[in-house]
N, C-alpha and C. Protein backbone atom coordinates (compact mmCIF):
# COMPACT_ATOMS: atom_id res chain seq x y z
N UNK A 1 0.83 -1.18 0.00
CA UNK A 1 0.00 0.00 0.00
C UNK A 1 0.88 1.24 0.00
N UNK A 2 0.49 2.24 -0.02
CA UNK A 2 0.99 3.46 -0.70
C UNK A 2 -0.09 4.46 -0.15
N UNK A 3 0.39 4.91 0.88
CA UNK A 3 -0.04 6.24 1.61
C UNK A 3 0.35 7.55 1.39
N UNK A 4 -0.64 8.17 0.35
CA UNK A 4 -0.40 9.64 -0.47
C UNK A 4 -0.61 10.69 0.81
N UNK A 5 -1.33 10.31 1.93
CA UNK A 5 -1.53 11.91 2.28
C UNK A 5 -0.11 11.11 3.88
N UNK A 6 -1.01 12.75 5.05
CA UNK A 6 -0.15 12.44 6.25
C UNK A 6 -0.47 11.61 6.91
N UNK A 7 -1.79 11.24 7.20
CA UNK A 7 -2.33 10.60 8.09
C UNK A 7 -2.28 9.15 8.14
N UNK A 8 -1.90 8.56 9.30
CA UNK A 8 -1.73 6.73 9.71
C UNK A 8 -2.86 6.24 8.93
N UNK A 9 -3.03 5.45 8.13
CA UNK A 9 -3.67 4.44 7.23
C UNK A 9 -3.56 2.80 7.62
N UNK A 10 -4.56 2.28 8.31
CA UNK A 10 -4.83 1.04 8.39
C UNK A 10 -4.99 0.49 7.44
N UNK A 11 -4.26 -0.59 7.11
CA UNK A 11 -4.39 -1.55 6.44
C UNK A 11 -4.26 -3.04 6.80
N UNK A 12 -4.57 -4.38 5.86
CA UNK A 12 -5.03 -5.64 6.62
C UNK A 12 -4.81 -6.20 4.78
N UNK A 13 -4.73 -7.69 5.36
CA UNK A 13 -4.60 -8.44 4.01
C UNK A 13 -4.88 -9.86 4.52
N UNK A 14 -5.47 -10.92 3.37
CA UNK A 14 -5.67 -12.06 4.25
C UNK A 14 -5.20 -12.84 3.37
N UNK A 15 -4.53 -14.19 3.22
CA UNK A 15 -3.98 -14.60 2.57
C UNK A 15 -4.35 -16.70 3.13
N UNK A 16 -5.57 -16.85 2.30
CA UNK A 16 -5.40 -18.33 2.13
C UNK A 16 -4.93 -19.32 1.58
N UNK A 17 -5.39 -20.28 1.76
CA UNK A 17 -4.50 -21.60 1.48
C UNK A 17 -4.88 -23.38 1.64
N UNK A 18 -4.46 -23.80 1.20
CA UNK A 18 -4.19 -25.43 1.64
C UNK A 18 -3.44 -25.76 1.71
N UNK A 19 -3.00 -26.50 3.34
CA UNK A 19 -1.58 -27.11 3.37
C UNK A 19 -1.61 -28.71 3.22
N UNK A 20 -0.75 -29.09 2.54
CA UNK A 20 -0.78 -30.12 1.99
C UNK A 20 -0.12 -30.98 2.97
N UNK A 21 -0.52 -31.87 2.52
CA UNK A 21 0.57 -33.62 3.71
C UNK A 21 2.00 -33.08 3.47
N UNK A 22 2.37 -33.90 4.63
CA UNK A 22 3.97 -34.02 4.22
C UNK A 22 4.50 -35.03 3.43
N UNK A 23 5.17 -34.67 2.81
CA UNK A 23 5.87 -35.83 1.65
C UNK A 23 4.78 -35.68 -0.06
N UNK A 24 3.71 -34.44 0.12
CA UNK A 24 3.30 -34.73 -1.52
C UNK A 24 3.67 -33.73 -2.26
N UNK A 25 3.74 -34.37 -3.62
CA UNK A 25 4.84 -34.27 -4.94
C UNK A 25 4.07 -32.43 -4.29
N UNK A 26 4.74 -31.49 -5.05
CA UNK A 26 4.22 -30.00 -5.47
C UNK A 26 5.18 -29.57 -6.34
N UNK A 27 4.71 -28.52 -6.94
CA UNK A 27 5.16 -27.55 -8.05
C UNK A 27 5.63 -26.43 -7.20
N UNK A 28 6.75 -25.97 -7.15
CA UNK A 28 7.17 -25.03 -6.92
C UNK A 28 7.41 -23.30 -7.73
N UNK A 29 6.61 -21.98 -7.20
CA UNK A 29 6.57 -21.45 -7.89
C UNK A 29 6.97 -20.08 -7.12
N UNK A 30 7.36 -19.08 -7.92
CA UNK A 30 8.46 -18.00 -7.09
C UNK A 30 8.01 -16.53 -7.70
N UNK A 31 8.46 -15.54 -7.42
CA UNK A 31 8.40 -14.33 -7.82
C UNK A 31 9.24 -13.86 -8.96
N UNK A 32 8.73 -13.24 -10.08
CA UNK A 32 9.54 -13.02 -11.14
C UNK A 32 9.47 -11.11 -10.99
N UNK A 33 10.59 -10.20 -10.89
CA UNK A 33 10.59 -9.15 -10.09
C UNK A 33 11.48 -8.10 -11.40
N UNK A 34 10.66 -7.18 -12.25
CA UNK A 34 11.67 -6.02 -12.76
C UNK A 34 12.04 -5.01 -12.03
N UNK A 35 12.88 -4.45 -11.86
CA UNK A 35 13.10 -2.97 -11.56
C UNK A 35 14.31 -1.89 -12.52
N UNK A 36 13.37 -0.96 -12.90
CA UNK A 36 13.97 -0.11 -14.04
C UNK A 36 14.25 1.00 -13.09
N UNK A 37 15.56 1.15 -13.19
CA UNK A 37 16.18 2.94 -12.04
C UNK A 37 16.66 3.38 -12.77
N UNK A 38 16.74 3.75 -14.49
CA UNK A 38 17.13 5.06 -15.29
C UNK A 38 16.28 5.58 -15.69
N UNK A 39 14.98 5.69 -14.68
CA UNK A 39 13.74 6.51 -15.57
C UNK A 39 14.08 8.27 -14.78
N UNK A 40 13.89 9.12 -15.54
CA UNK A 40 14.25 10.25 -15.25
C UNK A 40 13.43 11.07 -15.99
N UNK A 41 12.30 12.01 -15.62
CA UNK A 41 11.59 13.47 -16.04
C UNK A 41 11.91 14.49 -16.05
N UNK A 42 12.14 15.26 -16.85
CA UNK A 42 12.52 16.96 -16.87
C UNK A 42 11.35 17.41 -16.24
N UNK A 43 11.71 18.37 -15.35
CA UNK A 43 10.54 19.46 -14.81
C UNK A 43 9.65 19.71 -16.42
N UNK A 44 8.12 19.71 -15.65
CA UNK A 44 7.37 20.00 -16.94
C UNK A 44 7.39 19.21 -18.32
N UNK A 45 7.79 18.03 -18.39
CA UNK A 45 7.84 16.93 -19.48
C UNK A 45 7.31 15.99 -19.21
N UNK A 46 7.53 15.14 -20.47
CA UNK A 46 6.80 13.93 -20.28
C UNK A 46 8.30 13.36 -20.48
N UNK A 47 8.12 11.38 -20.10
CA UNK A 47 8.99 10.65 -20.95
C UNK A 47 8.87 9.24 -20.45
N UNK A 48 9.76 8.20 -20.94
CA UNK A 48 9.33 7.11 -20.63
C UNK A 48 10.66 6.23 -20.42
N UNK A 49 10.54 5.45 -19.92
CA UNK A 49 11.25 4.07 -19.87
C UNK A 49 11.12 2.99 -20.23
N UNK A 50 11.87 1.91 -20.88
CA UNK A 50 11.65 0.68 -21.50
C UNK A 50 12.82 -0.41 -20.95
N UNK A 51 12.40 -1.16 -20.86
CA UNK A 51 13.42 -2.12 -20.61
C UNK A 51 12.85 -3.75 -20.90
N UNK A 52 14.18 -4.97 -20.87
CA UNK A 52 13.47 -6.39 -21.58
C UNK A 52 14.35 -7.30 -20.57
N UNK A 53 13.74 -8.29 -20.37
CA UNK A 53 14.57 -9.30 -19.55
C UNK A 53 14.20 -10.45 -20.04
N UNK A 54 15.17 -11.82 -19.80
CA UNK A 54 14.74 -12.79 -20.51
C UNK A 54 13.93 -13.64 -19.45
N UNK A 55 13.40 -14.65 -19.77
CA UNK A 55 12.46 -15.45 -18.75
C UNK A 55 12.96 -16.64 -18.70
N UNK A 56 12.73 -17.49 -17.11
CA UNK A 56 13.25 -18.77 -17.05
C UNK A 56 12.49 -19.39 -18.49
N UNK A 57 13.53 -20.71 -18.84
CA UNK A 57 12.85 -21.38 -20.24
C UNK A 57 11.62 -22.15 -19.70
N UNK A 58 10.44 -22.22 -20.37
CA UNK A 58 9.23 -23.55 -19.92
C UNK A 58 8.39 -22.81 -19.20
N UNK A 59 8.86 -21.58 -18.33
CA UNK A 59 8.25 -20.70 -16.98
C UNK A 59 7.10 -20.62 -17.62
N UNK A 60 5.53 -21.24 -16.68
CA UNK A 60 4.06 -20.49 -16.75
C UNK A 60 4.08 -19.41 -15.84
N UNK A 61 3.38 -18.46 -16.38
CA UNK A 61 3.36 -16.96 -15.29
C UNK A 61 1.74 -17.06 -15.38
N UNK A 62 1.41 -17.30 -13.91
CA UNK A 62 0.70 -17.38 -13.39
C UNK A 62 -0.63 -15.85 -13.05
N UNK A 63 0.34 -14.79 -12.31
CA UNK A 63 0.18 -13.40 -12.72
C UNK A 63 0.85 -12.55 -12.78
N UNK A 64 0.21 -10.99 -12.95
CA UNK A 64 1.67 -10.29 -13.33
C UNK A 64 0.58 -8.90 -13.09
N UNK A 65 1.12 -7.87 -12.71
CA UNK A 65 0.86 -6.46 -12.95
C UNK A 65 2.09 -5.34 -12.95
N UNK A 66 1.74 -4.41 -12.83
CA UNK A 66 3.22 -3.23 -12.98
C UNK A 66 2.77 -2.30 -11.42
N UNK A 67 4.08 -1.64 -10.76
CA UNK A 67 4.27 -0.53 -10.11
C UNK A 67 4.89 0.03 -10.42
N UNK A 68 4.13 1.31 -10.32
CA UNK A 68 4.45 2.86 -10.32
C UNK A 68 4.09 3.59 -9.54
N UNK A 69 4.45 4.86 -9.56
CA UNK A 69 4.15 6.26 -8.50
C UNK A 69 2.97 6.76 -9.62
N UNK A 70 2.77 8.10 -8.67
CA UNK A 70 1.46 9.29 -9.27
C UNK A 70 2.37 9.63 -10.80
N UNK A 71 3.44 9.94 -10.92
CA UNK A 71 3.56 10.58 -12.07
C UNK A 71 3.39 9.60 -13.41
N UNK A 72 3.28 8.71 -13.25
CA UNK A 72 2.67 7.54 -14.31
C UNK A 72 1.58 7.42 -14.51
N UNK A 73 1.53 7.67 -16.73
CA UNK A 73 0.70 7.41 -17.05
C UNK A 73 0.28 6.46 -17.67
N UNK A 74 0.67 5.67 -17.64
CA UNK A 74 0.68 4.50 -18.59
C UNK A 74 1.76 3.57 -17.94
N UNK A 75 1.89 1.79 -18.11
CA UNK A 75 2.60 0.86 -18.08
C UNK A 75 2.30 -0.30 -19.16
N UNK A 76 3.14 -0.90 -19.85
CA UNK A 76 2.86 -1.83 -20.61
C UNK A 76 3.99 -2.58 -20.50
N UNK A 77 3.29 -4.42 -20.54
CA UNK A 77 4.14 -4.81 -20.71
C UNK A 77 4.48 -6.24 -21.96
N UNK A 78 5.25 -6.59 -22.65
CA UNK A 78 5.18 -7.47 -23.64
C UNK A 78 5.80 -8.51 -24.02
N UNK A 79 5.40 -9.44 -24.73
CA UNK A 79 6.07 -10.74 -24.80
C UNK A 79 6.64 -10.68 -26.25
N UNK A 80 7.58 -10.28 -26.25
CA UNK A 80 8.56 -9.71 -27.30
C UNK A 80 7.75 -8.60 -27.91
N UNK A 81 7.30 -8.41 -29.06
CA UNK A 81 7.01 -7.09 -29.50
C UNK A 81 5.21 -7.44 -28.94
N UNK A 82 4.49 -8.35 -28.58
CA UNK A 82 3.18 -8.60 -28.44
C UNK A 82 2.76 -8.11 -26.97
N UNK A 83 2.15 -6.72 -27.35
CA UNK A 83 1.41 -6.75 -25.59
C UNK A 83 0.53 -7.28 -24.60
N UNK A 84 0.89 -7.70 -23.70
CA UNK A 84 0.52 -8.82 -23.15
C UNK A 84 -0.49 -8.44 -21.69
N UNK A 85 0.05 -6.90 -21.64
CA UNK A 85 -0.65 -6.34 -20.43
C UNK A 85 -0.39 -4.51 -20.15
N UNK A 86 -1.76 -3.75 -19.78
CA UNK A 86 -1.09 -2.43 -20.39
C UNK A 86 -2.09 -2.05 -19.03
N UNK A 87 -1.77 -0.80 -18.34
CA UNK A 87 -2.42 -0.04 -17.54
C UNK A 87 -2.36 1.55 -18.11
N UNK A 88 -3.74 1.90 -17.32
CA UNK A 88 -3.00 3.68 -17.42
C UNK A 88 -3.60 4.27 -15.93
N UNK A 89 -3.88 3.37 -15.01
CA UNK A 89 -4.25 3.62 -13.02
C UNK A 89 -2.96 3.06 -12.52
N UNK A 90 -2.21 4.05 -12.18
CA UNK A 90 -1.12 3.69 -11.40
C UNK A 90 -1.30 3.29 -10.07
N UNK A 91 -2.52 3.37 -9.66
CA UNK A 91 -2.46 3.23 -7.94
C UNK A 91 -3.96 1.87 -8.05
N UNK A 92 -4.17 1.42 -9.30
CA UNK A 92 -4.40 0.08 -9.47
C UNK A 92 -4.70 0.06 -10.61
N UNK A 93 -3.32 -0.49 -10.94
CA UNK A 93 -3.26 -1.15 -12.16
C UNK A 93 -3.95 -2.62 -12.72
N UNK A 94 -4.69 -3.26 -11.83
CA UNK A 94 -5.03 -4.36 -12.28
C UNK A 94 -3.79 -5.50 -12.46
N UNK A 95 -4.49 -6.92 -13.18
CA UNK A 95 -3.54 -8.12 -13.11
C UNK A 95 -4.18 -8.42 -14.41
N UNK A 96 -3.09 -9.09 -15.17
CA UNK A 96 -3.13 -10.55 -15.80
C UNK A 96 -4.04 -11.08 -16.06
N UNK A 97 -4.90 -11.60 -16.96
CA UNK A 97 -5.63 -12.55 -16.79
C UNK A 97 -5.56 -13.78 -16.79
N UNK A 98 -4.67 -14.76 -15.94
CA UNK A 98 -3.84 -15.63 -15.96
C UNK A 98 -3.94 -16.55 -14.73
N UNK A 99 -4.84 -16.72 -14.47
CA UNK A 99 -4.65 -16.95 -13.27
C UNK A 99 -5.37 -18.57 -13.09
N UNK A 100 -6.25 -18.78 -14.35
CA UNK A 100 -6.51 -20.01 -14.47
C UNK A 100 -5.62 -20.55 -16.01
N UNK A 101 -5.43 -21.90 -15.82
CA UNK A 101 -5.08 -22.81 -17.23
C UNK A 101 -6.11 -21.93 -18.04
N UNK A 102 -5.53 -22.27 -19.38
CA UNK A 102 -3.89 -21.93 -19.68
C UNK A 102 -3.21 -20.83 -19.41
N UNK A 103 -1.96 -21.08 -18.78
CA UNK A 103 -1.12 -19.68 -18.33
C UNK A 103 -0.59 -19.20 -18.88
N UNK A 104 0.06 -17.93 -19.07
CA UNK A 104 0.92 -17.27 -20.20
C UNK A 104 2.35 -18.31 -20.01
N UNK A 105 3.27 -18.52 -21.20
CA UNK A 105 4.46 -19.40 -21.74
C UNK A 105 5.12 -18.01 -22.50
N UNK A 106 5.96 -17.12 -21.90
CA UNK A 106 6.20 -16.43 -22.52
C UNK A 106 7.51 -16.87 -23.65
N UNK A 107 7.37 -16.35 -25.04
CA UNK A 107 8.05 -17.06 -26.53
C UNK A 107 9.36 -15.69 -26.55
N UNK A 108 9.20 -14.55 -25.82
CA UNK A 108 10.27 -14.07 -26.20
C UNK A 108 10.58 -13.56 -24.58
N UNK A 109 11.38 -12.30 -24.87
CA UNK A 109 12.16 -11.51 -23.72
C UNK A 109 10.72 -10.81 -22.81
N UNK A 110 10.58 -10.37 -21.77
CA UNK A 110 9.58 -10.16 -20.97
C UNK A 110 9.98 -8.42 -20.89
N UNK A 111 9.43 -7.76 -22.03
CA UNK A 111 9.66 -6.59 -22.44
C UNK A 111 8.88 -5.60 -21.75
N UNK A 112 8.66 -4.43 -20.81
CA UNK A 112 7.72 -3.24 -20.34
C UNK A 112 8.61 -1.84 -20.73
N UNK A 113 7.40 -1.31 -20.49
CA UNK A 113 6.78 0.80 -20.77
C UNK A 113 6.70 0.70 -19.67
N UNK A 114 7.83 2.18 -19.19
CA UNK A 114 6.31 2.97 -18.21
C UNK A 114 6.23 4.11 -18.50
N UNK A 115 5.40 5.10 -18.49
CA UNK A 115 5.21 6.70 -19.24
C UNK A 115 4.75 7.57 -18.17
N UNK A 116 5.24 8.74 -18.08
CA UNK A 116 5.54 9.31 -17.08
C UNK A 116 4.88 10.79 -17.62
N UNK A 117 4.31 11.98 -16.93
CA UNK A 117 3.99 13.21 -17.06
C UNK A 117 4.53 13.70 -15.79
N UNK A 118 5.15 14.97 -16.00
CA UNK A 118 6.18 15.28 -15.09
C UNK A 118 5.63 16.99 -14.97
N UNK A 119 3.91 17.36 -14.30
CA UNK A 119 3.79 18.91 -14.48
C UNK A 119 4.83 19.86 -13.32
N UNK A 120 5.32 18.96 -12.85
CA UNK A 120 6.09 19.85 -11.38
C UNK A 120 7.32 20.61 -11.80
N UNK A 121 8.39 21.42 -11.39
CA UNK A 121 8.93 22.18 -11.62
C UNK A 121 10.41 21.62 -10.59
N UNK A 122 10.41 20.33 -10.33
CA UNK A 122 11.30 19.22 -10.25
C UNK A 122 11.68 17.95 -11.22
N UNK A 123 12.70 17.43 -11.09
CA UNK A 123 13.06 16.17 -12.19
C UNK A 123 12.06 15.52 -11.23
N UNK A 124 11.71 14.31 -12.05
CA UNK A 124 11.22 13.40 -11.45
C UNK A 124 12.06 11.80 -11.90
N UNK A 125 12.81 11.08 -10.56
CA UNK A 125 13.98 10.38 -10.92
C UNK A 125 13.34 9.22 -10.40
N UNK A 126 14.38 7.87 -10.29
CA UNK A 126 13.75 6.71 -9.79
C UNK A 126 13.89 6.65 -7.94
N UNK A 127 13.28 6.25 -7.35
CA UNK A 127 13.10 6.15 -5.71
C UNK A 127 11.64 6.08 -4.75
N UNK A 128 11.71 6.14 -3.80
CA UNK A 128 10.56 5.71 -3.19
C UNK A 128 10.13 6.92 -2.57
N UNK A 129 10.69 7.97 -2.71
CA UNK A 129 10.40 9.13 -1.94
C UNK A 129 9.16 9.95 -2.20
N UNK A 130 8.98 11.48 -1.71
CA UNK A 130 7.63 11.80 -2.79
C UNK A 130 8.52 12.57 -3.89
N UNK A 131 7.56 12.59 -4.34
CA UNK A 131 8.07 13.06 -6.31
C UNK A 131 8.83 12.06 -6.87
N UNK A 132 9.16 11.40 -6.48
CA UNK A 132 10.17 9.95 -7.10
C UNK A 132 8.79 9.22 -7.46
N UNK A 133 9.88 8.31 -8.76
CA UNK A 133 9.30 7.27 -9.41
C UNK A 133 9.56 5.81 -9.61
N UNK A 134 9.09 5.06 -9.86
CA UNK A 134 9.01 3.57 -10.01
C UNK A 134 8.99 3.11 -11.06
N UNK A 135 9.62 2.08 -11.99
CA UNK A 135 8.63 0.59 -13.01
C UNK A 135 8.80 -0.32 -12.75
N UNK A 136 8.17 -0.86 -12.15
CA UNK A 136 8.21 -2.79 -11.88
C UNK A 136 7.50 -2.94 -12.65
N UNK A 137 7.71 -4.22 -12.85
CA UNK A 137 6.83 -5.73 -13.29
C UNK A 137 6.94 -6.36 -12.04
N UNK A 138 5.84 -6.68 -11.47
CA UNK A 138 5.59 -7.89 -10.32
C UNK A 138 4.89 -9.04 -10.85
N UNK A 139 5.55 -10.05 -10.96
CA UNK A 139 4.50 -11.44 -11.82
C UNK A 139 5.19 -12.58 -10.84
N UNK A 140 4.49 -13.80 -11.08
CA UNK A 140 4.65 -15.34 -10.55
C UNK A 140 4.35 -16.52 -11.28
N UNK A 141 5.29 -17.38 -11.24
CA UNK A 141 5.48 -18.16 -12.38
C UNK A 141 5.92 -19.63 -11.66
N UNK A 142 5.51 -20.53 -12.10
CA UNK A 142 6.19 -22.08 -11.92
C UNK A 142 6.66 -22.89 -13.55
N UNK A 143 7.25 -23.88 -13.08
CA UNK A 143 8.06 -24.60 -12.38
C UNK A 143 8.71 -23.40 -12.00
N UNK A 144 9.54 -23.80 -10.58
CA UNK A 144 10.25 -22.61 -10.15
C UNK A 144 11.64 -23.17 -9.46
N UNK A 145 12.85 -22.56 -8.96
CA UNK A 145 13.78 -22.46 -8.55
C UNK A 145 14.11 -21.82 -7.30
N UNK A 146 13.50 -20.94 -7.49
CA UNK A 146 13.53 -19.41 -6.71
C UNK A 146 13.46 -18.46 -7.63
N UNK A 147 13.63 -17.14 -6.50
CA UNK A 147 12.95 -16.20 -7.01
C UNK A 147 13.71 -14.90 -8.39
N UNK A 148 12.85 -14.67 -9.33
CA UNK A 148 13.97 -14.00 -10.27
C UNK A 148 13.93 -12.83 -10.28
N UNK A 149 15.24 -11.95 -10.19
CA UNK A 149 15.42 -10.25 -10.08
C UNK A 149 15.81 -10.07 -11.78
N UNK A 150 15.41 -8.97 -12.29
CA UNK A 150 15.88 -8.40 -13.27
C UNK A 150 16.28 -6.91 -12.72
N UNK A 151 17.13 -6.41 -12.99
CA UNK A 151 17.80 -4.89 -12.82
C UNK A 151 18.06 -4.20 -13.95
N UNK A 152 17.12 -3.18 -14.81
CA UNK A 152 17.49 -2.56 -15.87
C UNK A 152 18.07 -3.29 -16.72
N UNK A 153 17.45 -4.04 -17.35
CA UNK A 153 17.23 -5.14 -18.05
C UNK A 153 18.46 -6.44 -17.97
N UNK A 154 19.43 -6.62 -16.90
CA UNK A 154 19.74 -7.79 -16.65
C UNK A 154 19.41 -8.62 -15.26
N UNK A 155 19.12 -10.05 -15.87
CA UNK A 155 18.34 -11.06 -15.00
C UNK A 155 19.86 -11.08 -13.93
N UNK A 156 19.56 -11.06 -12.93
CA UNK A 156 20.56 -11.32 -11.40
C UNK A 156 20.77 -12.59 -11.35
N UNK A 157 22.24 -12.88 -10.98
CA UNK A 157 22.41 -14.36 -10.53
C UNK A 157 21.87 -14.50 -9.19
């Protein structure tokens, strides 16, 4: 969550499940994680960022959405040149529609946009601060390993 004004904001989340026996077979599945930090706004401009990462081979992605800050107008993201998922509500962007069989098999590099309007009379750079900005891709995917970082478009060992 993401608390725009001053005031303490309650928040709550519930998170179910089935736990399974011990000893049965499962699929293991992990977090697949972008983060783009050369996005940068001129006071009073617009502009954007792009970046591509490659995907484990075989990986189903299960779901996926984008984060951003207020100064984003737009996020897209694509399975090589094919868009696969696009927002323009930065403070809910929605998910994937992926979440039942069949799952996305992505065929190329795991490519995103994010587009930015910048009316303030500050840069607007990458960080968590106010006036700072964001682009993730947040998605989840099996068979899995653990979990995968991309950093301005290279995948982390």
């Amino acid at each position: 969550y993401l608390n725009q004004g001053s005031e303490t904001v309650s928040t709550s989340a519930t998170i179910t499940g089935d736990l399974r026996p011990a000893g049965e077979p499962f699929t293991q599945a992990a977090a697949y994680l972008t983060r783009e930090s050369r996005s940068a706004v001129p006071p009073g401009s617009t502009g954007s960022v792009t970046g591509s990462c490659g995907v484990p081979s075989g990986a189903s992605f299960f779901a996926l959405t984008t984060y951003t800050h207020k100064a984003s107008t737009r996020t897209e993201v694509r399975d090589g040149t094919t868009v696969v998922f696009q927002s323009t509500d930065w403070s809910n962007p929605g998910d994937a529609p992926w979440g039942t069989p069949p799952h996305h098999v992505f065929t190329g590099n795991l490519g995103y946009t994010c587009e930015y309007n910048n009316p303030t009379n500050a840069p607007v750079t990458f960080g968590d601060g106010e006036g700072d900005e964001a682009c993730m891709v947040i998605a989840y995917f099996f068979p899995a390993t653990g979990n995968v970082m991309c950093v301005n478009g290279t995948v982390l060992p």
